[in-house]
PDB file of N, CA and C in Angstrom:
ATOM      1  N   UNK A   1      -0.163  -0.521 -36.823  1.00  0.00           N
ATOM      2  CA  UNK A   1      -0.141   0.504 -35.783  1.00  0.00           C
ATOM      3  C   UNK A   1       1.310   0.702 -35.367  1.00  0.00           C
ATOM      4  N   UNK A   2       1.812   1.803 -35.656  1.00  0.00           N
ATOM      5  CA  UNK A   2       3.059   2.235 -35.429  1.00  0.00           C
ATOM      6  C   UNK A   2       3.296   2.786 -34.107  1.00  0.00           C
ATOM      7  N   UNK A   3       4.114   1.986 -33.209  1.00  0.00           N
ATOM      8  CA  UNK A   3       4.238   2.630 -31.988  1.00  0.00           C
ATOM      9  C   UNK A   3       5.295   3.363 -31.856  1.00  0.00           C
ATOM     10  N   UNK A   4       5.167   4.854 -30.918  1.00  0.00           N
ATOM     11  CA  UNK A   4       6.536   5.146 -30.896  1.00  0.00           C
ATOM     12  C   UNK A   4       7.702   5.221 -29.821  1.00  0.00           C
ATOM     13  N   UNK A   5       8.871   5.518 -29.572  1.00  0.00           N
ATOM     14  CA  UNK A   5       9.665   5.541 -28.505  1.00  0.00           C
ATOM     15  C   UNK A   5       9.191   6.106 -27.471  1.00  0.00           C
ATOM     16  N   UNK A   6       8.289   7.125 -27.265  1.00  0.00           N
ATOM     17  CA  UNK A   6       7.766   7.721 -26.160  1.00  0.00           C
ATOM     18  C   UNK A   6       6.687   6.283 -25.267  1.00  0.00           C
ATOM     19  N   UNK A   7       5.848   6.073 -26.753  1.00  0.00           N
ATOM     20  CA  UNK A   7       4.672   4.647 -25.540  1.00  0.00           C
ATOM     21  C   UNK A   7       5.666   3.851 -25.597  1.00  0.00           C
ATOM     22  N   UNK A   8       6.742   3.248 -25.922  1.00  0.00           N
ATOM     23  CA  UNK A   8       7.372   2.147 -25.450  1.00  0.00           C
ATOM     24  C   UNK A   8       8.197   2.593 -24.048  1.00  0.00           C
ATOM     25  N   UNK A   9       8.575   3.978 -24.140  1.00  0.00           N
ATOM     26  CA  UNK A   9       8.857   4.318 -22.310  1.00  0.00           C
ATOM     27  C   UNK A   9       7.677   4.289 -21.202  1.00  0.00           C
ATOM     28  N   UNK A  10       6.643   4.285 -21.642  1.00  0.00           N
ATOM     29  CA  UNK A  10       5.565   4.579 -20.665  1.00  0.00           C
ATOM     30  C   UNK A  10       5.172   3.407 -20.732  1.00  0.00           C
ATOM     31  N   UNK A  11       5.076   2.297 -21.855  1.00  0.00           N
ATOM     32  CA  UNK A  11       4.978   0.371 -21.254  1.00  0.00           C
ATOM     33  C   UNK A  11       6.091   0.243 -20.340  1.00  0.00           C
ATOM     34  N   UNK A  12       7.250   0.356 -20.632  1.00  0.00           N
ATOM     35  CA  UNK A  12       8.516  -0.085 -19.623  1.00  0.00           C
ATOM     36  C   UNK A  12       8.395   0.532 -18.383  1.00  0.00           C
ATOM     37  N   UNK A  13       8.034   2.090 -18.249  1.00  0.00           N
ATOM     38  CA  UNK A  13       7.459   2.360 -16.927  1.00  0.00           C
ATOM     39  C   UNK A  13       6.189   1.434 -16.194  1.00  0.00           C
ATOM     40  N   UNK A  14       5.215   1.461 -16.957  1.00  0.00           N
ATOM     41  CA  UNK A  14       4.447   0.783 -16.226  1.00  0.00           C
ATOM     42  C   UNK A  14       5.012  -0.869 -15.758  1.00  0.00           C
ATOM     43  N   UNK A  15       5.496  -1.191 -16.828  1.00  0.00           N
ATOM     44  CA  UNK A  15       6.013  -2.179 -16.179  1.00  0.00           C
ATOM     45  C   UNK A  15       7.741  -2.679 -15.428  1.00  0.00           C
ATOM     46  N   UNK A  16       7.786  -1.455 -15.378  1.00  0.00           N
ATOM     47  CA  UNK A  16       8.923  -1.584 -14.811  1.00  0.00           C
ATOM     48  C   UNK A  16      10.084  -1.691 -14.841  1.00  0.00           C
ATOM     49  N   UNK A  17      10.362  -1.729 -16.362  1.00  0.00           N
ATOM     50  CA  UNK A  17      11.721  -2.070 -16.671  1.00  0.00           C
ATOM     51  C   UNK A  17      12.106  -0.882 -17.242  1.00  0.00           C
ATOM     52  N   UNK A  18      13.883  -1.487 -17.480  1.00  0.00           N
ATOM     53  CA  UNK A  18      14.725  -0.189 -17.561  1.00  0.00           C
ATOM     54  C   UNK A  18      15.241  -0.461 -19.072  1.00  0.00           C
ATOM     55  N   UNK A  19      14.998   0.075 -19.965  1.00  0.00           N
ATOM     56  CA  UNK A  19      15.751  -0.308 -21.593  1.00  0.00           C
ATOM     57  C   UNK A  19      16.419   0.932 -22.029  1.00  0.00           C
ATOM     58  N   UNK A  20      17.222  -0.027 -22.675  1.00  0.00           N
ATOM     59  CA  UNK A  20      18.276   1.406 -22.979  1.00  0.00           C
ATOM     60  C   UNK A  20      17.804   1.630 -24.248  1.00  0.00           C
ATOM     61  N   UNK A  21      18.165   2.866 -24.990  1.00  0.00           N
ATOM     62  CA  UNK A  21      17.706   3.607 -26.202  1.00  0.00           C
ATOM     63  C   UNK A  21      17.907   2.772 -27.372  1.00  0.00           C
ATOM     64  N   UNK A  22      18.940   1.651 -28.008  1.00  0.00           N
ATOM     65  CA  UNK A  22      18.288   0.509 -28.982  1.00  0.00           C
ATOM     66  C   UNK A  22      17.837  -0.004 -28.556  1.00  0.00           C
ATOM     67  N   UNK A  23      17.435  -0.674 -27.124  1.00  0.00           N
ATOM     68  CA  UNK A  23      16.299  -1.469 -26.893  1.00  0.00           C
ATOM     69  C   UNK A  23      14.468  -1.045 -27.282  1.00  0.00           C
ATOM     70  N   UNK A  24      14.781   0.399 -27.197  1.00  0.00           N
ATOM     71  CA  UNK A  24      13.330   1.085 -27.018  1.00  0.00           C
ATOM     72  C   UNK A  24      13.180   0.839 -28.587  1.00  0.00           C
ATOM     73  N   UNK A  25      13.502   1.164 -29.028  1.00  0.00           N
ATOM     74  CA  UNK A  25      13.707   1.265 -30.779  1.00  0.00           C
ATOM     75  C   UNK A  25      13.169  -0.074 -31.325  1.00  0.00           C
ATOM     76  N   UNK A  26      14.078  -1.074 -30.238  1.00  0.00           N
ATOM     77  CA  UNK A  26      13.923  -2.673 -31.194  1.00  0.00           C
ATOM     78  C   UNK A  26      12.637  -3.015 -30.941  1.00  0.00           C
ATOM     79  N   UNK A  27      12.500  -2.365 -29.498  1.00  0.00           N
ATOM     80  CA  UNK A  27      10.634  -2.957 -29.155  1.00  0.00           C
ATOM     81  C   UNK A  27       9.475  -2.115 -29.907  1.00  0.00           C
ATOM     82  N   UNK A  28      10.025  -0.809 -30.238  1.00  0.00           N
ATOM     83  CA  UNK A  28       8.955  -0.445 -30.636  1.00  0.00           C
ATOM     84  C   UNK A  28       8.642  -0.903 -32.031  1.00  0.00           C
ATOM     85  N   UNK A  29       9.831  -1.250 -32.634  1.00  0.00           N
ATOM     86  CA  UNK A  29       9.345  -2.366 -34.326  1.00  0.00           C
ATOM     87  C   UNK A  29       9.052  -3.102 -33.780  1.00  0.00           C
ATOM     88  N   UNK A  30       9.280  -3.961 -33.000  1.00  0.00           N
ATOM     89  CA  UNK A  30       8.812  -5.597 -32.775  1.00  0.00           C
ATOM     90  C   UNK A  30       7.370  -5.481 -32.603  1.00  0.00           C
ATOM     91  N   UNK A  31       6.533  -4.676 -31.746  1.00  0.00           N
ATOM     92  CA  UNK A  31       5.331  -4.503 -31.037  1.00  0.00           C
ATOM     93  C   UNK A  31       4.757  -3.979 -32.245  1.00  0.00           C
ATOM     94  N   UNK A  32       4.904  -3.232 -32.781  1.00  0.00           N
ATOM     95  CA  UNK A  32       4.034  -2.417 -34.123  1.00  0.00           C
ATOM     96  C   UNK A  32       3.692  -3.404 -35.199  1.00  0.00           C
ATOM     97  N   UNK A  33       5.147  -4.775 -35.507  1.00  0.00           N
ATOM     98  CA  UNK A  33       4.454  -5.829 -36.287  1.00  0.00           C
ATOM     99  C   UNK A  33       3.327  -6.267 -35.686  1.00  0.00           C
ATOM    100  N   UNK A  34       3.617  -6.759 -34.439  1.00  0.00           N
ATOM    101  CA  UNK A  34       2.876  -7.745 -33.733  1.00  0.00           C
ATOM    102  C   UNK A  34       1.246  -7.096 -33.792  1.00  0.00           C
ATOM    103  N   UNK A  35       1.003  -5.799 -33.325  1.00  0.00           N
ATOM    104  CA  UNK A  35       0.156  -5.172 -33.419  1.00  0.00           C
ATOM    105  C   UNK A  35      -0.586  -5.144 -34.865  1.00  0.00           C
ATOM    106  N   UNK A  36      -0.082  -4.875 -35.722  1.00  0.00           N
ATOM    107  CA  UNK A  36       0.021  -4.758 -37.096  1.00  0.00           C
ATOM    108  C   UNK A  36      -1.113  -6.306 -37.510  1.00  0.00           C
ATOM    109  N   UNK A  37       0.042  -7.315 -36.973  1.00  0.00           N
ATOM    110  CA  UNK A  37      -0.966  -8.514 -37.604  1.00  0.00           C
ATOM    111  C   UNK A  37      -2.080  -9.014 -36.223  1.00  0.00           C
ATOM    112  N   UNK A  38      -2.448  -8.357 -35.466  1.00  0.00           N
ATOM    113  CA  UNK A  38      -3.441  -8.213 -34.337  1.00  0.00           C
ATOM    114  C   UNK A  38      -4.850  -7.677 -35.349  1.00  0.00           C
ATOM    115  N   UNK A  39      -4.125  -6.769 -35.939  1.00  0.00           N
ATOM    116  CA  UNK A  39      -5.293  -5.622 -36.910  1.00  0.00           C
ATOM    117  C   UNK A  39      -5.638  -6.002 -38.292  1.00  0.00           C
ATOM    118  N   UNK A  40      -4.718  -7.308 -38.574  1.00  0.00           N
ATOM    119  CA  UNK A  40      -4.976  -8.177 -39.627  1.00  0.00           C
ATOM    120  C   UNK A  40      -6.355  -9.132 -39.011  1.00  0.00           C
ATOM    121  N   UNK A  41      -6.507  -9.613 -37.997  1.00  0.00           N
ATOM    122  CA  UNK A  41      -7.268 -10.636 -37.444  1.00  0.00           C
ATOM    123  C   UNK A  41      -8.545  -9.707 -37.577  1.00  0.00           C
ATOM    124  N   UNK A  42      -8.330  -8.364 -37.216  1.00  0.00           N
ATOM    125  CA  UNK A  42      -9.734  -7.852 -37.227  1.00  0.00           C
ATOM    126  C   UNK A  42     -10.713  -7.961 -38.717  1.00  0.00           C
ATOM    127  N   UNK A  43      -9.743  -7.991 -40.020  1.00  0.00           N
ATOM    128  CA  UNK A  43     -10.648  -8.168 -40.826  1.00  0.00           C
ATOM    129  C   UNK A  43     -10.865  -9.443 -41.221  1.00  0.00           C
ATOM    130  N   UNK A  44     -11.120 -10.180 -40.390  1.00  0.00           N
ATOM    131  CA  UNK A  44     -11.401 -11.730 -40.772  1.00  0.00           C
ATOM    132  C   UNK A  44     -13.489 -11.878 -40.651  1.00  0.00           C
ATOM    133  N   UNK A  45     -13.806 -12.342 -41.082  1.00  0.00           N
ATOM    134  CA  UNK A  45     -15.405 -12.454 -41.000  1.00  0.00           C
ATOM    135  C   UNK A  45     -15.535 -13.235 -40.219  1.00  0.00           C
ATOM    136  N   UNK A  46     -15.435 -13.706 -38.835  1.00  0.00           N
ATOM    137  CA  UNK A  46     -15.785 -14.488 -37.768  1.00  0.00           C
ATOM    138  C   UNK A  46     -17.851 -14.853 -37.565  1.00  0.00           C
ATOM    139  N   UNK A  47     -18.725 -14.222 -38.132  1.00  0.00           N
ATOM    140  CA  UNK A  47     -19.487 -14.175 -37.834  1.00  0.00           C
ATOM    141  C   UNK A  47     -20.301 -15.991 -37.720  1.00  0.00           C
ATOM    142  N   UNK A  48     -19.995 -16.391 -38.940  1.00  0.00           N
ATOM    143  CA  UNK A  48     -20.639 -17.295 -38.863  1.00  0.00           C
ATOM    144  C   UNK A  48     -19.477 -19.079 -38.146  1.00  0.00           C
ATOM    145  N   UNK A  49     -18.840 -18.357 -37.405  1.00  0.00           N
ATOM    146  CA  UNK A  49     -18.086 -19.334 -36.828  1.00  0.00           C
ATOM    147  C   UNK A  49     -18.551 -19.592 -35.393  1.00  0.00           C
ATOM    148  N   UNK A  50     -18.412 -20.786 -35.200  1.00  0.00           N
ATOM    149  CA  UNK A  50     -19.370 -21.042 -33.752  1.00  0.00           C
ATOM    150  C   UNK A  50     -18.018 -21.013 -32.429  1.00  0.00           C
ATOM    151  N   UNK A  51     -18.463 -20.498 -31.667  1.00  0.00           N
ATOM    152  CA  UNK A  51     -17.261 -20.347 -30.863  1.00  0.00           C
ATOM    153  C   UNK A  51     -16.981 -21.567 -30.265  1.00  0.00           C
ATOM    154  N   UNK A  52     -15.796 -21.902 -29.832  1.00  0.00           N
ATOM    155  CA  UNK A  52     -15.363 -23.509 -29.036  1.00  0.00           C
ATOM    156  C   UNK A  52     -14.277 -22.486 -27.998  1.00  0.00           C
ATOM    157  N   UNK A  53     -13.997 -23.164 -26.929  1.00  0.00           N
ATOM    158  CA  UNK A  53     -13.450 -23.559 -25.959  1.00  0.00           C
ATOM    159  C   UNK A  53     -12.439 -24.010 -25.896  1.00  0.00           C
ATOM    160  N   UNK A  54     -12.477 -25.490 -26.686  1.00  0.00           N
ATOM    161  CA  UNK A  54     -11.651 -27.047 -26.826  1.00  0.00           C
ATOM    162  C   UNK A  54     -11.961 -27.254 -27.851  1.00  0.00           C
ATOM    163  N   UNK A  55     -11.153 -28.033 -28.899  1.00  0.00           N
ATOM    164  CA  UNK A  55     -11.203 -28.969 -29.664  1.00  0.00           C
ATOM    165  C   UNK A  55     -11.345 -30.239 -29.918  1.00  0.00           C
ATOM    166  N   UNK A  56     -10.739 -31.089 -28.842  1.00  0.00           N
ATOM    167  CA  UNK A  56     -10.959 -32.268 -28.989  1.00  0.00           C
ATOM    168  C   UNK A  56     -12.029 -33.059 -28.638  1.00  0.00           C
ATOM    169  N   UNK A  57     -13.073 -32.156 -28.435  1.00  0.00           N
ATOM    170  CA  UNK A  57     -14.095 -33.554 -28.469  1.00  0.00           C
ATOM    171  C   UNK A  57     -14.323 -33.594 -26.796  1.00  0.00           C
ATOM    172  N   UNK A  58     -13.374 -33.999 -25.937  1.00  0.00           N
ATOM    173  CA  UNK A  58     -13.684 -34.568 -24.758  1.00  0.00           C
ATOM    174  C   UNK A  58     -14.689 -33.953 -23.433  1.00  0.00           C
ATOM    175  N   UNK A  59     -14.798 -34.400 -22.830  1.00  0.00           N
ATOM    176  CA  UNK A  59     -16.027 -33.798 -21.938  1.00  0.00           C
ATOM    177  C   UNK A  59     -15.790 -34.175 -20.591  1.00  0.00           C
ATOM    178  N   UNK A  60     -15.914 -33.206 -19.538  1.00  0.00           N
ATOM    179  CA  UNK A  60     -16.099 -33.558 -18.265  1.00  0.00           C
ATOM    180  C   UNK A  60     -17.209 -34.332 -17.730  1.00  0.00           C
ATOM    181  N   UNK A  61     -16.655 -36.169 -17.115  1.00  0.00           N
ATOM    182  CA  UNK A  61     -17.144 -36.623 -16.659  1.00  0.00           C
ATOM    183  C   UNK A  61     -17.475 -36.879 -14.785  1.00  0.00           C
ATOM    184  N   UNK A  62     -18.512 -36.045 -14.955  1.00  0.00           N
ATOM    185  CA  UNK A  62     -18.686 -36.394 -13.388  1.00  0.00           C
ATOM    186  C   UNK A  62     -20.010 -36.719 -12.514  1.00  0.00           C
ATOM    187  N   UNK A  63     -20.263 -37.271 -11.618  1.00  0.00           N
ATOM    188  CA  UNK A  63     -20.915 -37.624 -11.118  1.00  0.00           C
ATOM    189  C   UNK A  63     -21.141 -36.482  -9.830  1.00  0.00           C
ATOM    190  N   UNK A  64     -23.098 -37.119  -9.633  1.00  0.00           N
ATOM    191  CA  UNK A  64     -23.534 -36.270  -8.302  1.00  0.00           C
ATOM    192  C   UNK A  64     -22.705 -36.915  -7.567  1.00  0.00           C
ATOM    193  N   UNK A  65     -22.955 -36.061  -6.484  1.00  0.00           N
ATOM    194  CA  UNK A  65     -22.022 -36.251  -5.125  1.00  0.00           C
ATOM    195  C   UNK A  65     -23.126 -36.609  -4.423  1.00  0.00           C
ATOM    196  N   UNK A  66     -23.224 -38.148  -3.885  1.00  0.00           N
ATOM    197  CA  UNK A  66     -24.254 -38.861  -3.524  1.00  0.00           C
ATOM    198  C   UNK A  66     -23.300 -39.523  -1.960  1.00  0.00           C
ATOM    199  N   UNK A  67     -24.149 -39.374  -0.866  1.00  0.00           N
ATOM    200  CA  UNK A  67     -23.769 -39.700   0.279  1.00  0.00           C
ATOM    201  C   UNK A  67     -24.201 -41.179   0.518  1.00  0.00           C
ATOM    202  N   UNK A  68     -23.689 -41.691   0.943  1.00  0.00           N
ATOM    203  CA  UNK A  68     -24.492 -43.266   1.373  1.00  0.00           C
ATOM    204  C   UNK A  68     -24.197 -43.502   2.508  1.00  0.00           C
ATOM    205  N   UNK A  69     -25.417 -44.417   3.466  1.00  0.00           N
ATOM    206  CA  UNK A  69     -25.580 -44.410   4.516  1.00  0.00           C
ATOM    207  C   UNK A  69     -24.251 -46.271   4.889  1.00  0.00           C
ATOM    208  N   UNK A  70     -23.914 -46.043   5.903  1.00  0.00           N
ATOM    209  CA  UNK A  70     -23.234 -46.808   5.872  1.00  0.00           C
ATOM    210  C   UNK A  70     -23.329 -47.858   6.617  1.00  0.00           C
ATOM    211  N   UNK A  71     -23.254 -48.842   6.965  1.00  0.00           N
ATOM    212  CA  UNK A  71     -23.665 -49.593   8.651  1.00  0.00           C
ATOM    213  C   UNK A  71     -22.742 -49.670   9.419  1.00  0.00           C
ATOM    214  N   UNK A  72     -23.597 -49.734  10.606  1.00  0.00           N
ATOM    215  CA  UNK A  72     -22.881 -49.520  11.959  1.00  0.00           C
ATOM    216  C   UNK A  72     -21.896 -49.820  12.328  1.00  0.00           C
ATOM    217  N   UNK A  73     -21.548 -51.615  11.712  1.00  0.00           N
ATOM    218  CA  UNK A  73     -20.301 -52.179  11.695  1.00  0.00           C
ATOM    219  C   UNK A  73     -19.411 -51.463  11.030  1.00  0.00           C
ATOM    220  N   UNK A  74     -19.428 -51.044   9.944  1.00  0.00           N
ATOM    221  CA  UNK A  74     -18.290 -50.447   9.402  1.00  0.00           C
ATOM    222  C   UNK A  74     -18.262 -48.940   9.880  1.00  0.00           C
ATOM    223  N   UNK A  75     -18.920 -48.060   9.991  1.00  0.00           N
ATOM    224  CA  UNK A  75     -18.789 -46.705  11.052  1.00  0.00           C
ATOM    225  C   UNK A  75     -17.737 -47.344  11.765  1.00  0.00           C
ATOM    226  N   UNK A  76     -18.420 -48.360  12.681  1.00  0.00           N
ATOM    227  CA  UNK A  76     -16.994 -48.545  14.109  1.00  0.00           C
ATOM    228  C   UNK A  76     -15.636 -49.222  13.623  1.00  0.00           C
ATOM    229  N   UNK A  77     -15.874 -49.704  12.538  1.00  0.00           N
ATOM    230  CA  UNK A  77     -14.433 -49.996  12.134  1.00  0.00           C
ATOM    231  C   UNK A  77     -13.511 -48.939  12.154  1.00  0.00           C
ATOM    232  N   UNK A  78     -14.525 -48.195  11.044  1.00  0.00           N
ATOM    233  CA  UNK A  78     -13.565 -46.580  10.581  1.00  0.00           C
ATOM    234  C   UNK A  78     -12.857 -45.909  12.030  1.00  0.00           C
ATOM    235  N   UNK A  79     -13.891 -45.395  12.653  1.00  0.00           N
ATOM    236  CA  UNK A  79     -13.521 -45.654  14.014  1.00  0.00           C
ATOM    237  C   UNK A  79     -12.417 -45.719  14.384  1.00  0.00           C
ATOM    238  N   UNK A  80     -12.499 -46.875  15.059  1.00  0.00           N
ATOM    239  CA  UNK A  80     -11.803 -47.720  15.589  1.00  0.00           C
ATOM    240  C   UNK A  80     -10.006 -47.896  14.989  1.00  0.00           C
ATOM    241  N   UNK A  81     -10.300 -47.971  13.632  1.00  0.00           N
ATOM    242  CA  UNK A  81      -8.839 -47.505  12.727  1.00  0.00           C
ATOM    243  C   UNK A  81      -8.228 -46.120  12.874  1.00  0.00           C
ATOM    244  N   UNK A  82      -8.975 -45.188  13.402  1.00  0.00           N
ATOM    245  CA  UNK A  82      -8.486 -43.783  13.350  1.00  0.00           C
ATOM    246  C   UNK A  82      -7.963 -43.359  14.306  1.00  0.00           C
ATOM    247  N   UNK A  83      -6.471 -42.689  14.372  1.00  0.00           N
ATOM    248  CA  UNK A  83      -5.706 -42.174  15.290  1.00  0.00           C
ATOM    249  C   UNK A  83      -6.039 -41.788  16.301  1.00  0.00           C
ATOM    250  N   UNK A  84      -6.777 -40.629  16.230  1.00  0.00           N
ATOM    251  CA  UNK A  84      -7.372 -39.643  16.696  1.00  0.00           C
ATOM    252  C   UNK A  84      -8.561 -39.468  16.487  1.00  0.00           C
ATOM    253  N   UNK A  85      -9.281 -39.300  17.883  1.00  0.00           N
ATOM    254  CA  UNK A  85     -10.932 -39.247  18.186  1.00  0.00           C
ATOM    255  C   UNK A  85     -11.597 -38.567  18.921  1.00  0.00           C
ATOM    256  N   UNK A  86     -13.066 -37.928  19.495  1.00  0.00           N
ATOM    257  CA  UNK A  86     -13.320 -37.747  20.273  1.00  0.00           C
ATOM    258  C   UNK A  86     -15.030 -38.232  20.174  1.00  0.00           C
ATOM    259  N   UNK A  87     -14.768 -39.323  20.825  1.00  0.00           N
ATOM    260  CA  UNK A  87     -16.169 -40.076  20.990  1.00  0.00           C
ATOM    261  C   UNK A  87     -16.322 -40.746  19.410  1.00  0.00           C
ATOM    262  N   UNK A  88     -17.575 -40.229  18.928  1.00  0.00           N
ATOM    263  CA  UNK A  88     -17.763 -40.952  17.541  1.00  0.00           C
ATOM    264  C   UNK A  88     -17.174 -40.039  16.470  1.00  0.00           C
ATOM    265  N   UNK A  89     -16.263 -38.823  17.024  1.00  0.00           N
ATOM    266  CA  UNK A  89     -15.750 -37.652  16.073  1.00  0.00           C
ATOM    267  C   UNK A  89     -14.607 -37.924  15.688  1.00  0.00           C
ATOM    268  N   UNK A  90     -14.256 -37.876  14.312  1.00  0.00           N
ATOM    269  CA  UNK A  90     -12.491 -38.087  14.142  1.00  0.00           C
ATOM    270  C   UNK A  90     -11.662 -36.969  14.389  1.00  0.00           C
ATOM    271  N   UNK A  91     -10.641 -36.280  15.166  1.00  0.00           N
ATOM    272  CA  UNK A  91     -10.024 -35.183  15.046  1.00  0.00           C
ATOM    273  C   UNK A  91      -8.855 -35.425  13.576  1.00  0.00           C
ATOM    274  N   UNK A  92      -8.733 -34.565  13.264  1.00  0.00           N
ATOM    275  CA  UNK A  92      -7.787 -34.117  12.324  1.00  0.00           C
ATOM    276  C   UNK A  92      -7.115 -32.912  12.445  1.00  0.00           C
ATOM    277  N   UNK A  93      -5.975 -32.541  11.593  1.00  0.00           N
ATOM    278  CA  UNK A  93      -5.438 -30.952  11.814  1.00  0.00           C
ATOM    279  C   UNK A  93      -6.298 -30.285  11.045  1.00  0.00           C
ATOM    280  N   UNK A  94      -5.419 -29.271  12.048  1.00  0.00           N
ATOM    281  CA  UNK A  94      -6.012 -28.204  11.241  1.00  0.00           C
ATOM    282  C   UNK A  94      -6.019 -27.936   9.690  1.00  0.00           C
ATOM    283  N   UNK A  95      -6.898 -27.757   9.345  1.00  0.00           N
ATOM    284  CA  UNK A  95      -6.808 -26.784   7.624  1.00  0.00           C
ATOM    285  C   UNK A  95      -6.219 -25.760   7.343  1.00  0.00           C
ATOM    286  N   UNK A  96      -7.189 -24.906   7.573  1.00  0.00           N
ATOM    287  CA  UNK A  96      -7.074 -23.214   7.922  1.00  0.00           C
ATOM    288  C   UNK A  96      -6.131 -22.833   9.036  1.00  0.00           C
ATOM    289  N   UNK A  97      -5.428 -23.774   9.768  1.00  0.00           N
ATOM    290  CA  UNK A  97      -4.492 -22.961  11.335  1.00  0.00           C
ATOM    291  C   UNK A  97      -4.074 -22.039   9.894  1.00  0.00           C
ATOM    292  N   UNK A  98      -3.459 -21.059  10.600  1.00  0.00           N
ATOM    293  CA  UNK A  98      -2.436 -19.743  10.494  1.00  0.00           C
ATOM    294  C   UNK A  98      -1.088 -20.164  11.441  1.00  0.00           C
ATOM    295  N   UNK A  99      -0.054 -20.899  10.430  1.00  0.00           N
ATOM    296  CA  UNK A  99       0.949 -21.129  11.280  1.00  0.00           C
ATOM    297  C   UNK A  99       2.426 -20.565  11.383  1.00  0.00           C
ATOM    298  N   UNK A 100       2.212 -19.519  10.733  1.00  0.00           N
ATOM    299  CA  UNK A 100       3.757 -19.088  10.112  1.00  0.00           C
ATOM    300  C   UNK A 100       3.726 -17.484  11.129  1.00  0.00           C
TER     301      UNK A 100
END
């Protein structure tokens, strides 16, 4: 696919840049190979290839997110270790403030 100096001004417009007249030239060969072997991939027979993701094999290991009840003694430890409280509540900062 042969691109020409005109779509390589209207990529650089869209994206913004400013190329001078051998630049437009050099991109528009460079992009037309590139394109070129893009349109090579299309005649490849993919059909009976199974699609992957990853290669290596590995797998996300994770576990439910399981709560456990804790005893009382250790609640009031936690407690008791924590800066900041209100009653049996721990305060912390904010997350979400908006501080800027």
């Amino acid at each position: 696919m042969k691109l020409s100096v005109k779509e390589i001004e209207k990529i650089a417009t869209l994206a913004r840049l400013e190329l001078s007249e051998p630049e437009k030239q050099m991109y528009a060969d460079q992009l037309s190979v590139v394109l070129d072997y893009i349109e090579m991939l299309n005649d490849v027979d993919t059909s009976g290839v199974i699609e992957t993701c990853q290669v290596t094999g590995l797998e996300d290991v994770v576990r439910e997110d399981k709560a456990q009840e804790a005893s009382e003694e250790i609640k009031n430890k936690l407690i008791a270790s924590f800066p900041e409280k209100m009653g049996k509540l721990l305060k912390v900062k904010a997350v979400f403030d908006d501080q800027t």
